[in-house]
PDB file of N, CA and C in Angstrom:
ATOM      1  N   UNK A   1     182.769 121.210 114.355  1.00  0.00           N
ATOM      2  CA  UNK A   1     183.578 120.046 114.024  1.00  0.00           C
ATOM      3  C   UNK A   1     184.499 119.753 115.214  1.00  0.00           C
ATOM      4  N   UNK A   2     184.541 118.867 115.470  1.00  0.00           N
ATOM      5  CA  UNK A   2     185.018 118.012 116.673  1.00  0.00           C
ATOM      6  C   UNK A   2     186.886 118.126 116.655  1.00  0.00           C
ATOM      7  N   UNK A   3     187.707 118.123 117.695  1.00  0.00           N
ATOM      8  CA  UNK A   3     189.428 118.464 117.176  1.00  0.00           C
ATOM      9  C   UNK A   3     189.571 117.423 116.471  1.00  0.00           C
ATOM     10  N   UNK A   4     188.835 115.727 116.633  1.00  0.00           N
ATOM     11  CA  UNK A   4     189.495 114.610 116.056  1.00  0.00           C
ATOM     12  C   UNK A   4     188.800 115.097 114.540  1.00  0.00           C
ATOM     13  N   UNK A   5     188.259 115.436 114.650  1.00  0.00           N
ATOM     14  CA  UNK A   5     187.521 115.569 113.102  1.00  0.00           C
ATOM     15  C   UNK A   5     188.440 116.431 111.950  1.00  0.00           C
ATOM     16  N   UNK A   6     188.713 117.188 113.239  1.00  0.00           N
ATOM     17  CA  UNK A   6     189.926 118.027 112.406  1.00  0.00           C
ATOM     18  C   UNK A   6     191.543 117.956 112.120  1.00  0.00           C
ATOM     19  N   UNK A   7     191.401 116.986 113.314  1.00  0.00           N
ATOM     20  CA  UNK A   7     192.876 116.402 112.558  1.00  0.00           C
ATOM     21  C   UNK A   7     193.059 115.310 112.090  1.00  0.00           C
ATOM     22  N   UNK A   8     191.687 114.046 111.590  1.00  0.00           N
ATOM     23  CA  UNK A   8     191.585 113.206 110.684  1.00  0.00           C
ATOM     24  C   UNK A   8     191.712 114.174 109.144  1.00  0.00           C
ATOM     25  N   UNK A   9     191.062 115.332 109.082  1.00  0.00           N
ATOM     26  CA  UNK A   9     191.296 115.686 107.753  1.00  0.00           C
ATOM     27  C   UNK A   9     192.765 116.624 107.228  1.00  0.00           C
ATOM     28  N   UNK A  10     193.143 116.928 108.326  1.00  0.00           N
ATOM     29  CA  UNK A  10     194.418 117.487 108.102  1.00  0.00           C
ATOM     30  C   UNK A  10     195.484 116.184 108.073  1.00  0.00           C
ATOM     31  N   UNK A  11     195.252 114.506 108.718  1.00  0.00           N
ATOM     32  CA  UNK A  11     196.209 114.190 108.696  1.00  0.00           C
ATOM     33  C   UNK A  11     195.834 113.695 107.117  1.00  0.00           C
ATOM     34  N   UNK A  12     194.565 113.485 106.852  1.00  0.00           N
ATOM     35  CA  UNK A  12     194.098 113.392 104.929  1.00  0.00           C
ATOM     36  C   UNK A  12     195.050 114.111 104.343  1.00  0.00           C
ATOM     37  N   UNK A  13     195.016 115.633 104.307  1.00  0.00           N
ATOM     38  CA  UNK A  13     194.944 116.565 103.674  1.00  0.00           C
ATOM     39  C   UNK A  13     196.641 116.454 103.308  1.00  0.00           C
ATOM     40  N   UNK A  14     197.446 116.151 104.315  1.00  0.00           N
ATOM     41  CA  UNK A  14     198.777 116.226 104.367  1.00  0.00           C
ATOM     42  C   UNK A  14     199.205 114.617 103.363  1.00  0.00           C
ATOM     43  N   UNK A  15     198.956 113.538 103.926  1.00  0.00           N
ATOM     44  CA  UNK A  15     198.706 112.424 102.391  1.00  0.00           C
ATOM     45  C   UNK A  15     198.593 112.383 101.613  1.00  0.00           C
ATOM     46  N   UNK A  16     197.374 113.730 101.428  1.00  0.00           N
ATOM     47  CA  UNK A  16     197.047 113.747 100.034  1.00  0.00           C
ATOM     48  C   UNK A  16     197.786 114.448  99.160  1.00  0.00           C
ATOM     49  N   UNK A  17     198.362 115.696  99.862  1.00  0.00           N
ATOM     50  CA  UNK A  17     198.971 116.332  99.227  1.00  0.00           C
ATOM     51  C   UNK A  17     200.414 115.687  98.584  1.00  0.00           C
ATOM     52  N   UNK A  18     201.220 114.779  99.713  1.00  0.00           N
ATOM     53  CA  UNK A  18     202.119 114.646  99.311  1.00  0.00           C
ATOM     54  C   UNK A  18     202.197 112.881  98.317  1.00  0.00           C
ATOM     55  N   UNK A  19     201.089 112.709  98.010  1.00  0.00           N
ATOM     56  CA  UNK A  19     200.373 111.435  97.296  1.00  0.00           C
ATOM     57  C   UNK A  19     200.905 110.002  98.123  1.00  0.00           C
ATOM     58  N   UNK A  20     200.216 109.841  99.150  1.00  0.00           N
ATOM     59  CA  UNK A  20     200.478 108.811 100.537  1.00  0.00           C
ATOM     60  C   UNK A  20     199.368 108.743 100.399  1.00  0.00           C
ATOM     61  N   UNK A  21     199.707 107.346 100.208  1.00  0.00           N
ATOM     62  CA  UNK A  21     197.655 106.415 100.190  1.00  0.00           C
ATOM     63  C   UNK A  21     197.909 106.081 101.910  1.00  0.00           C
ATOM     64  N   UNK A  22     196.862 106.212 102.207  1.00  0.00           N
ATOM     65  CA  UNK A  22     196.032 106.105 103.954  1.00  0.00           C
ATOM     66  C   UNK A  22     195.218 105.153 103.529  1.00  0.00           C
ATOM     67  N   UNK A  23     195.591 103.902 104.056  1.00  0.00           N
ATOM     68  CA  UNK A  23     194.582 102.926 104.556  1.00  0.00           C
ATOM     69  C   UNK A  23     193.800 102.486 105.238  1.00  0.00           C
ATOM     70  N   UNK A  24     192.450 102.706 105.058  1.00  0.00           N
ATOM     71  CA  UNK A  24     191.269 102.383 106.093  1.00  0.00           C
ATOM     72  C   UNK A  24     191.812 102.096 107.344  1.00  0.00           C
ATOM     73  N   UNK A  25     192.086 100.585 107.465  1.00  0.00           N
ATOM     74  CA  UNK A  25     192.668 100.139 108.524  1.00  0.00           C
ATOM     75  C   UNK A  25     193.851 100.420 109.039  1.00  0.00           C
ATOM     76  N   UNK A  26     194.448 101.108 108.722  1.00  0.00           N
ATOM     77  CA  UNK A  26     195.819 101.911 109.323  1.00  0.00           C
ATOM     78  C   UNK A  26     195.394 103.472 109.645  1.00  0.00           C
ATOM     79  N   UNK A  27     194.290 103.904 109.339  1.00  0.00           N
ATOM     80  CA  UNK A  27     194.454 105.007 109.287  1.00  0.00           C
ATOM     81  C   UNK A  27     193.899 105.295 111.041  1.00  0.00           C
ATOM     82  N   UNK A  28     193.511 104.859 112.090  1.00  0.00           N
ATOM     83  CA  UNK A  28     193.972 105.147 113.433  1.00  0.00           C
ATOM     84  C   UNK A  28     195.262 104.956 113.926  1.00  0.00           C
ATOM     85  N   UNK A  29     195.823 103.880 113.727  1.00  0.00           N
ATOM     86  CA  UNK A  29     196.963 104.570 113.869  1.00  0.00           C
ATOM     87  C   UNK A  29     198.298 105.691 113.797  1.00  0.00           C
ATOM     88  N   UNK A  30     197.533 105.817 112.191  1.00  0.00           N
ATOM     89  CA  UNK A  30     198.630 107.072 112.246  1.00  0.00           C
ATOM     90  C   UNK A  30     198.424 108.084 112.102  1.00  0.00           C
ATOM     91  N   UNK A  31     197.025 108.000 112.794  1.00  0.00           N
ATOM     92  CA  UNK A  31     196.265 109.475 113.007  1.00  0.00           C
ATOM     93  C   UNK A  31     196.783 109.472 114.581  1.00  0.00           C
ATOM     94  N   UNK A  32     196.473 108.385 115.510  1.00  0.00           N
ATOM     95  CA  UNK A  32     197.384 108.830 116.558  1.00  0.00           C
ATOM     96  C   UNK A  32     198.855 109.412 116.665  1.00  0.00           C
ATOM     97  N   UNK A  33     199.641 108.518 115.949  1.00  0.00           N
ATOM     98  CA  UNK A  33     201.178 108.496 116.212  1.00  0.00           C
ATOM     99  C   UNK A  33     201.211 110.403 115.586  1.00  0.00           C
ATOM    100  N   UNK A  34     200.322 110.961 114.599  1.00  0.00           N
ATOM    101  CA  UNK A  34     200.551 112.122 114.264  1.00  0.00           C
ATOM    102  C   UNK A  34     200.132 113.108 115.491  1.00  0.00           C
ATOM    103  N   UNK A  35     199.084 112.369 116.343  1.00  0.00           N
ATOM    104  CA  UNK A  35     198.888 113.277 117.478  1.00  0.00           C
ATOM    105  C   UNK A  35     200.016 113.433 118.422  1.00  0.00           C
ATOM    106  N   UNK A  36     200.451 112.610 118.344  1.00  0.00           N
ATOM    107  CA  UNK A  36     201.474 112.420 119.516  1.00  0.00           C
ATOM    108  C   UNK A  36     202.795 112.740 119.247  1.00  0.00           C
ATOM    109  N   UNK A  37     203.091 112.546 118.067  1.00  0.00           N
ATOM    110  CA  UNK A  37     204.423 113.753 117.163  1.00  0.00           C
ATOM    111  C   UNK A  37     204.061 115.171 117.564  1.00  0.00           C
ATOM    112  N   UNK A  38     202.371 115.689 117.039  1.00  0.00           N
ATOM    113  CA  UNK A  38     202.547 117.469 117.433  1.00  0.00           C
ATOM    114  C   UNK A  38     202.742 117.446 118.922  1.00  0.00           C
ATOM    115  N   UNK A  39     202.604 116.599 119.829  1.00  0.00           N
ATOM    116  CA  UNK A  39     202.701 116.882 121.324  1.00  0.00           C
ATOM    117  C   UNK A  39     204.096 116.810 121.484  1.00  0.00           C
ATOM    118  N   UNK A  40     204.809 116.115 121.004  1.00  0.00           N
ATOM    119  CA  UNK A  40     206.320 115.739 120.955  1.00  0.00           C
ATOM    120  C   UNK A  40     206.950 117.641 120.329  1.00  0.00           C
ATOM    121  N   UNK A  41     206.662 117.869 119.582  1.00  0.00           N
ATOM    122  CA  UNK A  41     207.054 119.172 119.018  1.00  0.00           C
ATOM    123  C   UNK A  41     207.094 119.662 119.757  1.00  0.00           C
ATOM    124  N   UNK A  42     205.368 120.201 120.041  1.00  0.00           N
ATOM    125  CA  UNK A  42     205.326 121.458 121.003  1.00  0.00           C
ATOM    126  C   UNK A  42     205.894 121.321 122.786  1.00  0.00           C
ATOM    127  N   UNK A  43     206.310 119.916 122.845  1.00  0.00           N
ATOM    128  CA  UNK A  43     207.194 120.209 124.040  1.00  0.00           C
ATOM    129  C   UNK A  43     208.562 120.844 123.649  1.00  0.00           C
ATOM    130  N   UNK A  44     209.127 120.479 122.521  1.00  0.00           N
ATOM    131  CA  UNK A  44     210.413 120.544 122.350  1.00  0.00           C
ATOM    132  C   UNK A  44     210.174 122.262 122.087  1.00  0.00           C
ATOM    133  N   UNK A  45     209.220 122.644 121.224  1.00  0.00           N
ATOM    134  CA  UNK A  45     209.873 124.224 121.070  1.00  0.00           C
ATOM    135  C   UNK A  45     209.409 124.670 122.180  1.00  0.00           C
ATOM    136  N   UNK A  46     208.556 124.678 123.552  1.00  0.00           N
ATOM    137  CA  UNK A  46     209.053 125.248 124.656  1.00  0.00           C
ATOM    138  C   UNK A  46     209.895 124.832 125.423  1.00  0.00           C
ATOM    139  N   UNK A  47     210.847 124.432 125.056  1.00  0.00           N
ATOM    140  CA  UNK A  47     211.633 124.137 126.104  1.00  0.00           C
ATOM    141  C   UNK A  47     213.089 124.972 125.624  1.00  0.00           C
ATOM    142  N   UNK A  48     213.900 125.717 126.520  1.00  0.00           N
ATOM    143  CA  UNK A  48     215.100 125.952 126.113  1.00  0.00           C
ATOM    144  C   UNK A  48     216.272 125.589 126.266  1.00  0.00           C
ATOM    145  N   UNK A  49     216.885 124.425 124.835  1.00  0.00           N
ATOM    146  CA  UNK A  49     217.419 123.532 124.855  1.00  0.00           C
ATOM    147  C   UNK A  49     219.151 124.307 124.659  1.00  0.00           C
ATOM    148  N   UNK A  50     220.119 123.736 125.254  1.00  0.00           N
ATOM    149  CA  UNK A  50     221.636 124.633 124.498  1.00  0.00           C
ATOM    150  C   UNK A  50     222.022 123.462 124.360  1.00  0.00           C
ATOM    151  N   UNK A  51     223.033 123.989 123.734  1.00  0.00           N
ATOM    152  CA  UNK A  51     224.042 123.028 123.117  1.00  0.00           C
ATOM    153  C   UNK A  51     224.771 122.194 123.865  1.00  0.00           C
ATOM    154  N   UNK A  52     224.807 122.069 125.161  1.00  0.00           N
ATOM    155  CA  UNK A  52     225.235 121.445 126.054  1.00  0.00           C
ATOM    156  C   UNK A  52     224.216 119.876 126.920  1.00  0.00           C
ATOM    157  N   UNK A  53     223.199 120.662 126.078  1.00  0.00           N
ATOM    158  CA  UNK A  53     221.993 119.839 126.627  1.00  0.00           C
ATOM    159  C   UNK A  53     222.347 118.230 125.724  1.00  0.00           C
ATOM    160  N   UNK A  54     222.739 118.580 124.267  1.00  0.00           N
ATOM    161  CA  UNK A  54     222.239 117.956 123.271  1.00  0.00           C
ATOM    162  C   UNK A  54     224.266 117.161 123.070  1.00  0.00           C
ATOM    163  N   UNK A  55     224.853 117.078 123.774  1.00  0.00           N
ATOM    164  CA  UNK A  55     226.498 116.880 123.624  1.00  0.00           C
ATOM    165  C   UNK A  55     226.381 115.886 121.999  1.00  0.00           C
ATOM    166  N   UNK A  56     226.122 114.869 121.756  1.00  0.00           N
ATOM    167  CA  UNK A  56     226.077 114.236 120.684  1.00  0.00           C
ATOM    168  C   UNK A  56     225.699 114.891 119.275  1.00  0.00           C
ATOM    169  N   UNK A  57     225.070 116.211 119.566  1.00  0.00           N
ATOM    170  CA  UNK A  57     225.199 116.959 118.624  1.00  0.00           C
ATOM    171  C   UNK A  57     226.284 118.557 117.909  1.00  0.00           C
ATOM    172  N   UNK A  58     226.937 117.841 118.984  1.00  0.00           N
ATOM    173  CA  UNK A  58     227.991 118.841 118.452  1.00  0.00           C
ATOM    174  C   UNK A  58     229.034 118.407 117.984  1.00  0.00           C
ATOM    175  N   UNK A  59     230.110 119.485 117.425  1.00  0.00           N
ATOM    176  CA  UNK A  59     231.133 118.437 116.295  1.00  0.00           C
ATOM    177  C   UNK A  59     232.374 119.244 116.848  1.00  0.00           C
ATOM    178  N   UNK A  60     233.249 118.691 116.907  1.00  0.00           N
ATOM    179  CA  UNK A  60     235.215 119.558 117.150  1.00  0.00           C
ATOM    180  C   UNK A  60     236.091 118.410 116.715  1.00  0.00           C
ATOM    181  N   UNK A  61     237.080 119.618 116.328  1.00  0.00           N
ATOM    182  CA  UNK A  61     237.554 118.479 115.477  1.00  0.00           C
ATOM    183  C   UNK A  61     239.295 117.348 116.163  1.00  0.00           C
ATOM    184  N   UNK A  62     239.041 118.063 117.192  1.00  0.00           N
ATOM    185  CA  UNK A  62     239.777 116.907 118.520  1.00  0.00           C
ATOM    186  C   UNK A  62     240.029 115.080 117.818  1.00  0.00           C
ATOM    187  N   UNK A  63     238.932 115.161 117.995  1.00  0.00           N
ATOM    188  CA  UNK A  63     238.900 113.307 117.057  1.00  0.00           C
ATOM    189  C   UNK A  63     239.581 113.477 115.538  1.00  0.00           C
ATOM    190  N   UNK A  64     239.271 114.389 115.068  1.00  0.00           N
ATOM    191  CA  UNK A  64     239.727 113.828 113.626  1.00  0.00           C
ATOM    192  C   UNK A  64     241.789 113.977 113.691  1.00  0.00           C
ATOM    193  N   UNK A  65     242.248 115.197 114.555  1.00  0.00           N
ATOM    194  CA  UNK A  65     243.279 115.472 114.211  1.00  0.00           C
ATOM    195  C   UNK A  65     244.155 114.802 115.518  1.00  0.00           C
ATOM    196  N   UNK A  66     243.430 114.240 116.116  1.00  0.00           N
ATOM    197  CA  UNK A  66     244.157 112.986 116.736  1.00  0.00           C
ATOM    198  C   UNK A  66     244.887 112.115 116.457  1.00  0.00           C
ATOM    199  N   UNK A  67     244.059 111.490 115.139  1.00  0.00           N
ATOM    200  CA  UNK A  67     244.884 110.840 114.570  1.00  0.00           C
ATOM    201  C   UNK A  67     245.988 110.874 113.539  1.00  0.00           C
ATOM    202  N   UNK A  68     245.921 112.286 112.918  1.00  0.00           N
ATOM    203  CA  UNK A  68     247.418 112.732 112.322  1.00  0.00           C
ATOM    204  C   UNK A  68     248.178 113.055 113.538  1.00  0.00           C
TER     205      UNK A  68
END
Protein backbone atom coordinates (compact mmCIF):
# COMPACT_ATOMS: atom_id res chain seq x y z
CA UNK A 1 0.00 0.00 0.00
CA UNK A 2 1.27 3.17 -1.25
CA UNK A 3 2.10 6.22 1.90
CA UNK A 4 -0.85 8.24 0.09
CA UNK A 5 -2.96 5.24 0.44
CA UNK A 6 -2.19 5.22 3.86
CA UNK A 7 -2.79 8.37 4.89
CA UNK A 8 -6.09 8.77 2.82
CA UNK A 9 -7.33 6.05 5.25
CA UNK A 10 -5.98 7.30 8.37
CA UNK A 11 -7.11 10.80 7.42
CA UNK A 12 -10.82 8.50 6.95
CA UNK A 13 -10.22 6.74 9.93
CA UNK A 14 -9.66 9.92 12.13
CA UNK A 15 -13.32 11.52 10.59
CA UNK A 16 -14.71 8.73 11.14
CA UNK A 17 -13.99 8.25 14.35
CA UNK A 18 -14.67 11.56 15.51
CA UNK A 19 -18.12 11.59 13.16
CA UNK A 20 -16.71 14.37 10.39
CA UNK A 21 -18.35 13.70 7.12
CA UNK A 22 -15.36 14.01 4.33
CA UNK A 23 -16.54 15.12 1.18
CA UNK A 24 -15.63 13.61 -2.07
CA UNK A 25 -14.67 16.81 -3.39
CA UNK A 26 -12.95 18.25 -0.44
CA UNK A 27 -11.43 15.36 0.47
CA UNK A 28 -7.83 16.34 -1.41
CA UNK A 29 -7.64 18.98 0.16
CA UNK A 30 -7.67 18.09 3.46
CA UNK A 31 -5.87 15.19 2.95
CA UNK A 32 -3.12 17.59 1.95
CA UNK A 33 -3.45 20.38 4.53
CA UNK A 34 -3.26 17.06 7.03
CA UNK A 35 0.02 16.25 5.29
CA UNK A 36 1.42 19.32 5.79
CA UNK A 37 0.21 19.81 9.57
CA UNK A 38 2.29 16.29 10.37
CA UNK A 39 5.32 18.07 8.60
CA UNK A 40 4.55 21.23 10.59
CA UNK A 41 4.70 19.00 13.92
CA UNK A 42 7.52 17.04 13.30
CA UNK A 43 9.53 20.17 12.66
CA UNK A 44 8.39 21.69 15.77
CA UNK A 45 9.18 18.62 18.10
CA UNK A 46 12.74 18.62 16.73
CA UNK A 47 13.50 21.64 17.30
CA UNK A 48 14.58 23.01 20.80
CA UNK A 49 12.34 25.72 21.47
CA UNK A 50 12.76 27.94 25.22
CA UNK A 51 10.84 30.17 26.48
CA UNK A 52 12.58 32.99 25.21
CA UNK A 53 12.11 31.85 21.76
CA UNK A 54 8.28 32.04 22.13
CA UNK A 55 8.18 35.86 24.32
CA UNK A 56 4.28 36.18 23.60
CA UNK A 57 3.90 33.18 25.43
CA UNK A 58 4.83 33.97 28.57
CA UNK A 59 2.90 35.73 31.37
CA UNK A 60 4.36 38.25 34.56
CA UNK A 61 2.46 40.01 36.21
CA UNK A 62 4.33 43.60 35.62
CA UNK A 63 1.19 44.68 33.43
CA UNK A 64 -1.44 43.78 35.67
CA UNK A 65 0.04 45.51 38.91
CA UNK A 66 0.94 48.52 37.04
CA UNK A 67 -1.99 49.62 37.12
CA UNK A 68 -2.84 49.51 40.90
Amino acid sequence: MSQDADTEMLVEAIAARNGLPLPEDRKPAIIGGFVELEAMCARLRTTNLTAADEPANTYGFAPITRIA
